[in-house]
Protein backbone atom coordinates (compact mmCIF):
# COMPACT_ATOMS: atom_id res chain seq x y z
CA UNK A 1 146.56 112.32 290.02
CA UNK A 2 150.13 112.16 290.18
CA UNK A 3 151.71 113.35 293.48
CA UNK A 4 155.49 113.24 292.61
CA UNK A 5 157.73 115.62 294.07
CA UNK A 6 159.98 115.42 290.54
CA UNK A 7 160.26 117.88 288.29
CA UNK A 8 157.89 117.61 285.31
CA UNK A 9 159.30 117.83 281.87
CA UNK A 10 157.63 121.34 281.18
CA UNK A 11 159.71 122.71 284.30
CA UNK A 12 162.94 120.87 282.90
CA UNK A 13 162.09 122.63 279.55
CA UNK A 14 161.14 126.17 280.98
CA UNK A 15 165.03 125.67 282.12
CA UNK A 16 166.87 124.87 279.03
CA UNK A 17 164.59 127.09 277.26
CA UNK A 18 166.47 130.30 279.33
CA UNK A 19 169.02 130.05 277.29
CA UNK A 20 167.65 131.11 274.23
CA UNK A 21 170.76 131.15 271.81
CA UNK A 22 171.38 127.13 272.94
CA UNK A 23 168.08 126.52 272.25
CA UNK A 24 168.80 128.14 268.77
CA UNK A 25 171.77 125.64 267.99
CA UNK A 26 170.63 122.96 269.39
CA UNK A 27 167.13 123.51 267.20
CA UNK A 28 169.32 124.02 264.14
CA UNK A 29 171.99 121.24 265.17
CA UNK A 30 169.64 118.57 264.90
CA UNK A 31 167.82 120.05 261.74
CA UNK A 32 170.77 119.39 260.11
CA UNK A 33 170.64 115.47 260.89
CA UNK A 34 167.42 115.34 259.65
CA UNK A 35 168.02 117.21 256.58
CA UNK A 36 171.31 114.52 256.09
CA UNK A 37 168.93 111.75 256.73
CA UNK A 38 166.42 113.11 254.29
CA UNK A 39 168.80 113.30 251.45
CA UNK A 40 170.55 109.83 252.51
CA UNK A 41 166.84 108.45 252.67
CA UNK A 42 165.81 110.09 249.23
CA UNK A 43 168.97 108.57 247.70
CA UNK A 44 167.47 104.69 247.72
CA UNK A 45 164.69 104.04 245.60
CA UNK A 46 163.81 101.07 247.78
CA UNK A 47 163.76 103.43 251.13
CA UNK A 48 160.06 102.57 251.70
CA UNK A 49 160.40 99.14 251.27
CA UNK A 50 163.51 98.50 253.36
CA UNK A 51 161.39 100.21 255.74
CA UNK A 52 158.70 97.76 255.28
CA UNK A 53 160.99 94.88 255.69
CA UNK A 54 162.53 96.27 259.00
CA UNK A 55 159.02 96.42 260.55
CA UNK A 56 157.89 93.25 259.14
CA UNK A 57 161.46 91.54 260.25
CA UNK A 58 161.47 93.01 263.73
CA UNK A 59 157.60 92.21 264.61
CA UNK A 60 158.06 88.39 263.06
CA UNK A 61 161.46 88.54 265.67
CA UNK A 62 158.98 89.86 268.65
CA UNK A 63 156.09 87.62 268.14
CA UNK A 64 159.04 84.51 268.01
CA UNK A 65 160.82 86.05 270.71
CA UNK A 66 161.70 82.96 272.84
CA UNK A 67 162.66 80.72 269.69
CA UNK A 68 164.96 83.08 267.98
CA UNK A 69 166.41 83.81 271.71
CA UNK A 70 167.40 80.30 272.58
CA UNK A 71 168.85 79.46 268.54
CA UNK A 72 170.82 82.89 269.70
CA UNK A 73 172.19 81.05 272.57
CA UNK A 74 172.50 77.62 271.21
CA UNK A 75 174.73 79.34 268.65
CA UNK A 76 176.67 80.81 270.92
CA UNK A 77 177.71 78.14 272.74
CA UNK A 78 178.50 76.38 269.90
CA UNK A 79 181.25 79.69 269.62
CA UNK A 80 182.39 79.22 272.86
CA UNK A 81 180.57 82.58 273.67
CA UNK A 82 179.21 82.45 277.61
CA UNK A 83 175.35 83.61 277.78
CA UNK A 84 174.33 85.20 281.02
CA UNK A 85 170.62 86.19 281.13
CA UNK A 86 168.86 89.29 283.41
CA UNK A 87 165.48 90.10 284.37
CA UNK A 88 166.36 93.74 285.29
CA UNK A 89 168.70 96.20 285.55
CA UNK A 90 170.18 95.24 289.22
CA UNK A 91 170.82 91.32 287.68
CA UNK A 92 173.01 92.91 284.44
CA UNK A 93 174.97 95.01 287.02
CA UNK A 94 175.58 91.82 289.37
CA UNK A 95 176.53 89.76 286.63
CA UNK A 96 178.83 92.09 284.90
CA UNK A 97 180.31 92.87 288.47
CA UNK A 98 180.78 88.79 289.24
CA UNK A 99 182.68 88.43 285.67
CA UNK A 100 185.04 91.41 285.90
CA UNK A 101 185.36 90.51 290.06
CA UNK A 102 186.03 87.13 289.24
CA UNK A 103 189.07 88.29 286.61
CA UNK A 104 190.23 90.78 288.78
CA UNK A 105 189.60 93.73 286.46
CA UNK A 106 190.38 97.14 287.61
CA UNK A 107 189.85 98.99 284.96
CA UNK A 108 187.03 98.22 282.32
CA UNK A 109 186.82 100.87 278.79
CA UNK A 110 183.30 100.80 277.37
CA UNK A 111 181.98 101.50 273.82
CA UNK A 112 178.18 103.28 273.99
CA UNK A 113 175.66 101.64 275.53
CA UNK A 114 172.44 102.75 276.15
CA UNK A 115 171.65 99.97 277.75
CA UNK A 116 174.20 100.07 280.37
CA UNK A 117 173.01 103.55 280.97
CA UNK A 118 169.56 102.27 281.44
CA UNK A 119 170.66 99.93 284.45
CA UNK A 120 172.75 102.52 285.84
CA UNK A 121 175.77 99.90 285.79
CA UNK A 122 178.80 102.59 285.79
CA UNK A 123 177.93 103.91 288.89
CA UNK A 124 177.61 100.29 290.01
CA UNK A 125 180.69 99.04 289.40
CA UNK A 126 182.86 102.65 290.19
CA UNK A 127 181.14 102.01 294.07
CA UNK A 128 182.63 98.17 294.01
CA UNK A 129 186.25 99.96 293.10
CA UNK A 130 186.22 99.46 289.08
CA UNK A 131 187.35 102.29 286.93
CA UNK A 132 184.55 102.76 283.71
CA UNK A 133 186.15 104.50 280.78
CA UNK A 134 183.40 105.41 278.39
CA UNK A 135 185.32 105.15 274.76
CA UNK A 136 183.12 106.81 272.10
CA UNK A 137 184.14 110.24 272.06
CA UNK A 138 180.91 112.40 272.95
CA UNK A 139 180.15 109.68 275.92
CA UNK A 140 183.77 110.40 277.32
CA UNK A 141 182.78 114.15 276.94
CA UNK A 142 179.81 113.54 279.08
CA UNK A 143 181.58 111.77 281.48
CA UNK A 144 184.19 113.91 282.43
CA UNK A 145 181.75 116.51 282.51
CA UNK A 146 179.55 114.55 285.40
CA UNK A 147 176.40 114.38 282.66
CA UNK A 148 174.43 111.68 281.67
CA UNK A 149 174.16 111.54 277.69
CA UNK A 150 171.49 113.95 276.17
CA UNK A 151 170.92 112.16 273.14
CA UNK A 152 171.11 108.26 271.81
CA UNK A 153 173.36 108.91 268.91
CA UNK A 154 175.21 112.13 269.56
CA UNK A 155 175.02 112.31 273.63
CA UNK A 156 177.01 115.83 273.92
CA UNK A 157 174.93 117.55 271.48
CA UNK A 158 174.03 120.41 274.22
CA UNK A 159 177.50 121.37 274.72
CA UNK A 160 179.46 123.78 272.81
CA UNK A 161 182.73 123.51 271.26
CA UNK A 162 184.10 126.25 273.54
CA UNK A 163 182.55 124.29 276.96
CA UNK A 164 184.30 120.90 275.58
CA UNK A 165 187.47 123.21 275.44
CA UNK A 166 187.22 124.44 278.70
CA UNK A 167 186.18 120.85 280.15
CA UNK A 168 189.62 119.12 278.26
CA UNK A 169 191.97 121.88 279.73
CA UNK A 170 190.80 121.17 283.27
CA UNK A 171 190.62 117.20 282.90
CA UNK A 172 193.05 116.16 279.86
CA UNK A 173 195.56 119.63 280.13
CA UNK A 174 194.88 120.62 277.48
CA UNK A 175 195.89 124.88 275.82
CA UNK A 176 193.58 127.10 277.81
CA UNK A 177 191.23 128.08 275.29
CA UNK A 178 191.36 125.72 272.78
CA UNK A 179 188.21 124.87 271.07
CA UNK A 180 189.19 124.06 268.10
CA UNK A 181 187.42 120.53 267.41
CA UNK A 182 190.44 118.91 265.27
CA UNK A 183 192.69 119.51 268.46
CA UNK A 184 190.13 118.45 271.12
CA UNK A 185 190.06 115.73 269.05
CA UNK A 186 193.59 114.61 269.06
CA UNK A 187 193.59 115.04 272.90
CA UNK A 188 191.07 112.88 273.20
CA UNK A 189 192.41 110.18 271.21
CA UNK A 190 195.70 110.71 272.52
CA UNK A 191 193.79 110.08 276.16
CA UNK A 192 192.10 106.95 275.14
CA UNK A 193 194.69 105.15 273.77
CA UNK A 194 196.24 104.74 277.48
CA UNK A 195 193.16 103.89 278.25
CA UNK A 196 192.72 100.86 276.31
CA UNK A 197 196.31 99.73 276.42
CA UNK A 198 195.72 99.80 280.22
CA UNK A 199 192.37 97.99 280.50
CA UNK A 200 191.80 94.83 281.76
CA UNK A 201 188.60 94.28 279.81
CA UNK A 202 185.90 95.91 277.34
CA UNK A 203 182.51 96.19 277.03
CA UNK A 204 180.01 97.21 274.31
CA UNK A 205 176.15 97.29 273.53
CA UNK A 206 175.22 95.82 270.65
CA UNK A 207 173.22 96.91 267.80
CA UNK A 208 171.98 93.21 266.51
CA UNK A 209 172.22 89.91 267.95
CA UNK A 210 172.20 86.91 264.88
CA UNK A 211 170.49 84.22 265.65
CA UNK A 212 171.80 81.56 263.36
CA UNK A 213 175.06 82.50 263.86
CA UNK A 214 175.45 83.21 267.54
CA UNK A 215 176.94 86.55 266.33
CA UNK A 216 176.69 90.44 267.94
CA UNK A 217 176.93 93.19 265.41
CA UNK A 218 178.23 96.73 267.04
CA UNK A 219 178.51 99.79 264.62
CA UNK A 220 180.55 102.53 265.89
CA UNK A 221 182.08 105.75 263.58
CA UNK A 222 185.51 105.61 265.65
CA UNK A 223 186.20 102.03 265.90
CA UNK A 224 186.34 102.56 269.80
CA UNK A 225 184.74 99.27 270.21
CA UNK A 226 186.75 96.96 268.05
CA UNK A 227 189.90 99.01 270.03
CA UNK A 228 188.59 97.66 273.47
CA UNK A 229 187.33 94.07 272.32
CA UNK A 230 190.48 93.18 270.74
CA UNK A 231 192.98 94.89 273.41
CA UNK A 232 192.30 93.22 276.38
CA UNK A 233 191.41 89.17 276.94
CA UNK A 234 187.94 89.97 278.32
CA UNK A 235 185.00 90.98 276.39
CA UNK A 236 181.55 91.21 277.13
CA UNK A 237 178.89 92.92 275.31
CA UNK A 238 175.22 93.71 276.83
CA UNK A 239 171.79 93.86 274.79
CA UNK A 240 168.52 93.74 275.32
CA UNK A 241 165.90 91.03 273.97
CA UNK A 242 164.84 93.40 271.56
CA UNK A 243 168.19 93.19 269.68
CA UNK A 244 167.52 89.67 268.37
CA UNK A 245 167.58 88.99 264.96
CA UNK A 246 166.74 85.85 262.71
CA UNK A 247 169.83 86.27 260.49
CA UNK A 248 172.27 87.71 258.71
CA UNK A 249 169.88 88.87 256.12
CA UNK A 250 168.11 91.01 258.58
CA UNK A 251 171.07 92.18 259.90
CA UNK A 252 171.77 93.65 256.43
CA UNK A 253 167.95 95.34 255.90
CA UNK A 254 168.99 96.84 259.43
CA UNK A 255 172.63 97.84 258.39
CA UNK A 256 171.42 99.62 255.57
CA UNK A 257 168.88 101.91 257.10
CA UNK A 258 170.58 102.28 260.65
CA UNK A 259 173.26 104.84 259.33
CA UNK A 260 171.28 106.74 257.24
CA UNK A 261 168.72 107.70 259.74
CA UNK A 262 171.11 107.98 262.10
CA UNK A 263 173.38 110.43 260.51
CA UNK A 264 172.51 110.68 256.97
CA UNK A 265 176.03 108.15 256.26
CA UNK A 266 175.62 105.10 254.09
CA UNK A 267 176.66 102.86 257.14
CA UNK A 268 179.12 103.76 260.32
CA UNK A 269 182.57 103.52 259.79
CA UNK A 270 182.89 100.25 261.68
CA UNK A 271 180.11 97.44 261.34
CA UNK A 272 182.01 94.70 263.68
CA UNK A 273 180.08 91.27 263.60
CA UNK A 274 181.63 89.22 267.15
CA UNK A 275 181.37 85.46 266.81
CA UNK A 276 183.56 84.07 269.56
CA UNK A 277 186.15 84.84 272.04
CA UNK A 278 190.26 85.85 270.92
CA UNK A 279 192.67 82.95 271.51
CA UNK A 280 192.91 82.66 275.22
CA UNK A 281 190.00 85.04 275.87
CA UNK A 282 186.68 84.99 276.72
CA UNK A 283 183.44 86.29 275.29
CA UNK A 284 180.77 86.88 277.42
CA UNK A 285 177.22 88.04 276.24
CA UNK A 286 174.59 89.50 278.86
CA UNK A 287 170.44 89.52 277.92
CA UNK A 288 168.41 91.46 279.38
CA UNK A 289 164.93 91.71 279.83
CA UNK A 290 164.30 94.85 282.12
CA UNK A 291 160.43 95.59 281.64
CA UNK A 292 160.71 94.38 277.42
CA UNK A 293 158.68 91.44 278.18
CA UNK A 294 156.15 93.55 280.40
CA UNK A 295 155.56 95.96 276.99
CA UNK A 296 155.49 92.83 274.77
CA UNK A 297 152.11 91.97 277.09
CA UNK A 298 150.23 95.73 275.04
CA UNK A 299 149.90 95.13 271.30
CA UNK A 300 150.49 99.10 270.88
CA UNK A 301 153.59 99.53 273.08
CA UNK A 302 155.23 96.52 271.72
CA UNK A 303 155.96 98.00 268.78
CA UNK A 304 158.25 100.18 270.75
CA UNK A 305 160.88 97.19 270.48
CA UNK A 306 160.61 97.57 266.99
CA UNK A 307 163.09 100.74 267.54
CA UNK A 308 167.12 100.79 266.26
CA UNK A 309 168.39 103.01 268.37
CA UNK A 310 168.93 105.23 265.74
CA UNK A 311 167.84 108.64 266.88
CA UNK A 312 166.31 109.78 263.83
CA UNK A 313 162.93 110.33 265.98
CA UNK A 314 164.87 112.79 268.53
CA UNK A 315 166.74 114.83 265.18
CA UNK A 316 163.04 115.56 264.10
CA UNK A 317 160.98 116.28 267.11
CA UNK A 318 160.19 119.96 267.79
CA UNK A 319 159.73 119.06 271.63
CA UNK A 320 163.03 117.68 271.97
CA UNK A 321 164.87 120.08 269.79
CA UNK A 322 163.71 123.31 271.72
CA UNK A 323 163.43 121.10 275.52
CA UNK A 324 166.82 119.27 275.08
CA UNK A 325 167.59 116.08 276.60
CA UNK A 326 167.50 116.52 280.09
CA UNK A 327 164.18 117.53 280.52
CA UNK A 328 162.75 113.77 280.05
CA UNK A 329 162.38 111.55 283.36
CA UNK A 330 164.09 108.56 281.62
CA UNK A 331 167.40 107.77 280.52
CA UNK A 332 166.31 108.32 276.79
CA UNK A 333 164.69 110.65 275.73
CA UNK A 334 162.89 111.97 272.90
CA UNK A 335 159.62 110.49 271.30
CA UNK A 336 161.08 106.95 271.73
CA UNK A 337 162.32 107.75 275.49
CA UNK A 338 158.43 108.29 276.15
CA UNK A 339 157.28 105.35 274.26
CA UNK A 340 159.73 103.12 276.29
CA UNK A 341 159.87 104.78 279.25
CA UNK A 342 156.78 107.03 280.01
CA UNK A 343 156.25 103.79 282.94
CA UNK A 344 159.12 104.67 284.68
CA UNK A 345 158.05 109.19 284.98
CA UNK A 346 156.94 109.00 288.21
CA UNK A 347 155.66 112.78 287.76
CA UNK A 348 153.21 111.40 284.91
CA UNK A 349 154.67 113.74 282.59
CA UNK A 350 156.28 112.72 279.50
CA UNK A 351 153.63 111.66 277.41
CA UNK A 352 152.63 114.91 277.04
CA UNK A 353 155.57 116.35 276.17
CA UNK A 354 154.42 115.59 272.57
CA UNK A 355 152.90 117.53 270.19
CA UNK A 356 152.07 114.60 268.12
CA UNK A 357 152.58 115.75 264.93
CA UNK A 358 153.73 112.50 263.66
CA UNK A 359 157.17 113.85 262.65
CA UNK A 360 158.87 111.04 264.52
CA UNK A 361 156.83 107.84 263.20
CA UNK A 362 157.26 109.54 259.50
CA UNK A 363 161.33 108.94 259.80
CA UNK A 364 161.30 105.64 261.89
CA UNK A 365 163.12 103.31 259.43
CA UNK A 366 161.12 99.87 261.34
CA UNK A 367 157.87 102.19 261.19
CA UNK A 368 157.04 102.46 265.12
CA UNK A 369 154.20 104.43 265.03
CA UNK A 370 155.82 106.53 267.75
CA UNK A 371 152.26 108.96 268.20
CA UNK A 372 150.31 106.53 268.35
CA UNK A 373 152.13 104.90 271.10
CA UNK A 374 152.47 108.27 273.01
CA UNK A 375 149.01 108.52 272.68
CA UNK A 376 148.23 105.66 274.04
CA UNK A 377 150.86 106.44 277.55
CA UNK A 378 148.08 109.13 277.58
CA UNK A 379 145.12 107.13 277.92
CA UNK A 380 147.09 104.68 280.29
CA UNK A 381 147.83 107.23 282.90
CA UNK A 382 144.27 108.75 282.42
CA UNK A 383 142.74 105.14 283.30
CA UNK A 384 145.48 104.68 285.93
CA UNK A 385 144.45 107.63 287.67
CA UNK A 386 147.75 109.16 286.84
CA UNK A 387 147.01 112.32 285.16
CA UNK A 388 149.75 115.14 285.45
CA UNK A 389 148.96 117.91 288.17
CA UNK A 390 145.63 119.85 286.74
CA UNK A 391 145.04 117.79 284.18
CA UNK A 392 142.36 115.69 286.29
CA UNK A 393 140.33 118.56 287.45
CA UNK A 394 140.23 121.16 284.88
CA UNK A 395 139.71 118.77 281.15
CA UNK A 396 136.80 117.43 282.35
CA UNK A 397 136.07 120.77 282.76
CA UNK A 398 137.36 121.83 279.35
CA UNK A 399 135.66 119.16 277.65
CA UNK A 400 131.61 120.11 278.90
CA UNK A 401 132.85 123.90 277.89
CA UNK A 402 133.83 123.02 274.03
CA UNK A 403 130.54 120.23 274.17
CA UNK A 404 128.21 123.05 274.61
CA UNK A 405 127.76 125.38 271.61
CA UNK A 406 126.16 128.10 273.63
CA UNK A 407 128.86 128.51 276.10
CA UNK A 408 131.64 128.05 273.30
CA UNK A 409 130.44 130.64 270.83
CA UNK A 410 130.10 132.75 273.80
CA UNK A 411 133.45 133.06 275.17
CA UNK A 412 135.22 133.13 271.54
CA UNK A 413 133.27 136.36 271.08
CA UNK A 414 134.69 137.80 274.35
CA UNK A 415 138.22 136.31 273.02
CA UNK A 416 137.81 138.31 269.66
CA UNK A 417 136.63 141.63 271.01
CA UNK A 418 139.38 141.81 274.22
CA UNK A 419 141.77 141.02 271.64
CA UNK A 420 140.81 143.93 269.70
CA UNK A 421 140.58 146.31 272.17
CA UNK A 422 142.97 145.45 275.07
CA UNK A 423 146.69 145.09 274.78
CA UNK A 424 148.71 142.70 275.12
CA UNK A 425 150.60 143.40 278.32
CA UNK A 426 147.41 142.71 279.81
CA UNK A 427 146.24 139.93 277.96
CA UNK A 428 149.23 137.46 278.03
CA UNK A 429 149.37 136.48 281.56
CA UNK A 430 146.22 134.76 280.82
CA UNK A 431 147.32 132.45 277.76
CA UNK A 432 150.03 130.58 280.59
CA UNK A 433 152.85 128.98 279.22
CA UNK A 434 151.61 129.05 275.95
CA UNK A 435 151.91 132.71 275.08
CA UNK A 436 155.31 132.91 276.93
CA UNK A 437 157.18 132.42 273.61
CA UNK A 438 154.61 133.47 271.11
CA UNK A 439 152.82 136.56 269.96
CA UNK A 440 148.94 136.52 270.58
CA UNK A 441 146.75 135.91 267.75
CA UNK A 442 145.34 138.44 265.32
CA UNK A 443 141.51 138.64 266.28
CA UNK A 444 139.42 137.22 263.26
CA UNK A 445 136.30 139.84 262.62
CA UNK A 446 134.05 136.60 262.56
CA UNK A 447 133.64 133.03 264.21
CA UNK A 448 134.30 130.07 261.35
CA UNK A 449 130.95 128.98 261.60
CA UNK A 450 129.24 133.33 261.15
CA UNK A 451 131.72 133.04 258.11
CA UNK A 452 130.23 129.82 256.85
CA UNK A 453 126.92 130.62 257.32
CA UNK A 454 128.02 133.93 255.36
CA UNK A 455 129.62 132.29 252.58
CA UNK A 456 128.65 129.11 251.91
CA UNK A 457 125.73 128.51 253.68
């Protein structure tokens, strides 16, 4: 039984949920990715198949993890591309602090990285006196703001236009009152270019790693990295071993499918492939491990590092839409935040904040069967021991009540008749957080199985 002092993710979600008219927007917000990424999808023939490939590609990559990982490194040597390698968060951070330290950079601008989020490295370096701009335009939303990013692709999806407005006039100077996105927009870019003539190096993530050419591909819509990695001498971009790819061929199967899940877009405005340092520069790539090996060890959760990063998952999942992203324990969230990082919820959580509908594994465009790997966090923490709060004492309870017939039929009959003849005032405190959002049931004038017997017995 867990005994975390954490909030669980219903409690997060009971918050966000108080809000009812964000909830609506943010529900309908993300609809409309999905719906882009269903017509995007629907407009390739070959959808299914590309799909195909990208699972097949990406689990031939993970079961020849260390061969295509030291061709990747070969290769870029051979580019006069530095190759650091991490076991964990804290080891990225150091090693990315020793390179800037050892350059004297004060001020480093940063194209997403959910990676670097995952180590916690901005907060790392601000404490050892470097300045992190965050470049992509919803991440320097977020930042300014204080937030972490709520989602993988669009990370200030829970704030409205009118908050951003408020947030620019009080950081940037923006017109009081402004909210009107073209503007904001301008403000922003206005803001960032200073930023990245005044840097002293870049960083990105990177959405592939090429094997056979000792090349990092990183997609962006606003070209925010290509800005940063060609300004300043210094570049360094971080991944994780999951990124690895054979070649550029499997880059392309990737490329094609990223986008469109993503966003419902044919590809992002900027596909960059990086395959050395500038004249005079230097290139510096940083490989992390950070519990991927550990998941590679479970045949189920290693198809987790199947996943793109591309967010379709969150855009479809009813939990997420109507929770939002800050009610997950881990720095992603969504159905792939619990498949990667139910391990790290010390209240024991996440892996039931599913409903496992299968919506998520439907869209994946490498096929990670996303419930079946939730399901299986679920039967890890039950054999652990690490059941949420309740859980532990009152199933087992549940589960000799529905394996008795007697008992079963009984109660159901109480159900129907209090339904009919007591209201609901008086009824819905006892259907917990279940009924606090939804109407109780219609009482049936039969059980299934008196209908059956009835009918078509």
């Amino acid at each position: 039984m867990s005994t975390s002092t954490s909030a669980t993710h219903a409690h997060k979600a009971e918050i966000f949920c108080k809000d009812e008219s964000r909830v609506d927007w943010h529900s309908k917000a993300l609809w409309m990715l999905r719906e882009k990424r269903d017509r995007a999808a629907g407009s390739l023939p070959e959808w299914e198949q590309l799909r195909q490939i990208g699972s097949e590609m990406k689990l031939h990559t993970l079961t020849h993890l260390g061969q295509y990982l030291e061709e990747f490194e070969q290769n870029c040597h051979k580019n006069n591309i530095k190759v650091h390698w991490a076991k964990d968060g804290a080891e990225h951070n150091r090693i990315v602090h020793e390179i800037l330290a050892e350059h004297n950079v004060k001020k480093l601008v940063k194209s997403k990285s959910m990676l670097t989020e995952e180590c916690h490295m901005n907060p790392y370096l601000e404490q050892r006196g470097i300045e992190v701009i965050d470049t992509d335009l919803g991440e320097r939303i977020i930042q300014l703001a204080g937030q972490p990013p709520s989602h993988i692709v669009v990370p200030a999806i829970h704030l409205k236009k009118e908050e951003v407005g408020d947030l620019f006039h009080d950081k940037l100077g923006t017109d009081a009152g402004a909210s009107d996105p073209l503007y904001l927009t301008r403000a922003a870019r206005a803001h960032l270019r200073e930023q990245f003539l005044s840097a002293d190096a870049a960083m990105t993530g990177v959405n592939m790693a090429i094997a056979d050419k000792g090349a990092v591909v990183v997609c962006t819509n606003e070209g925010n990295a290509d800005m940063g990695a060609n300004l300043p001498k210094l570049q360094l971009h971080s991944m994780g071993i999951d990124k690895i790819v054979p070649n550029i061929d499997s880059a392309a199967v990737l490329l094609r499918t990223l986008a469109r899940n993503a966003t419902g877009q044919p590809i992002t405005t900027y596909s960059s492939f990086y395959r050395g340092p500038q004249e005079g520069g230097e290139m510096h790539v940083i490989i992390v491990d950070n519990g991927r090996t550990d998941m590679l060890k479970d045949k189920i959760l290693a198809e987790a590092l199947k996943c793109i990063r591309c967010g379709g998952c969150l855009n479809t999942c009813p939990v997420y839409r109507r929770s939002g992203g800050y009610s997950y324990n881990y720095t992603i969230p969504g159905p792939i935040g619990i498949a990667v990082g139910s391990q790290c919820d010390d209240t024991n959580s996440m892996p039931w904040a599913c409903t496992l509908c299968g919506s998520c594994s439907y869209v994946c465009p490498t096929k990670v069967p996303l419930d079946k790997i939730i399901h299986h966090h679920r039967r890890l923490k039950a054999e652990a021991g690490k059941l949420p709060y309740g859980k532990a004492s009152y199933m087992p309870l549940v589960g000799k009540f529905m394996a008795s017939e007697t008992a079963l039929n009984c109660s159901m009959s109480v159900a129907r008749m209090a339904l009919k003849i007591l209201p609901g005032s008086l009824l819905k405190p006892f259907s917990g957080a279940w009924g606090k959002y939804r109407e109780l049931p219609v009482a049936p004038n039969s059980s299934f199985e008196a209908w059956f017997k009835k009918n078509r017995g």
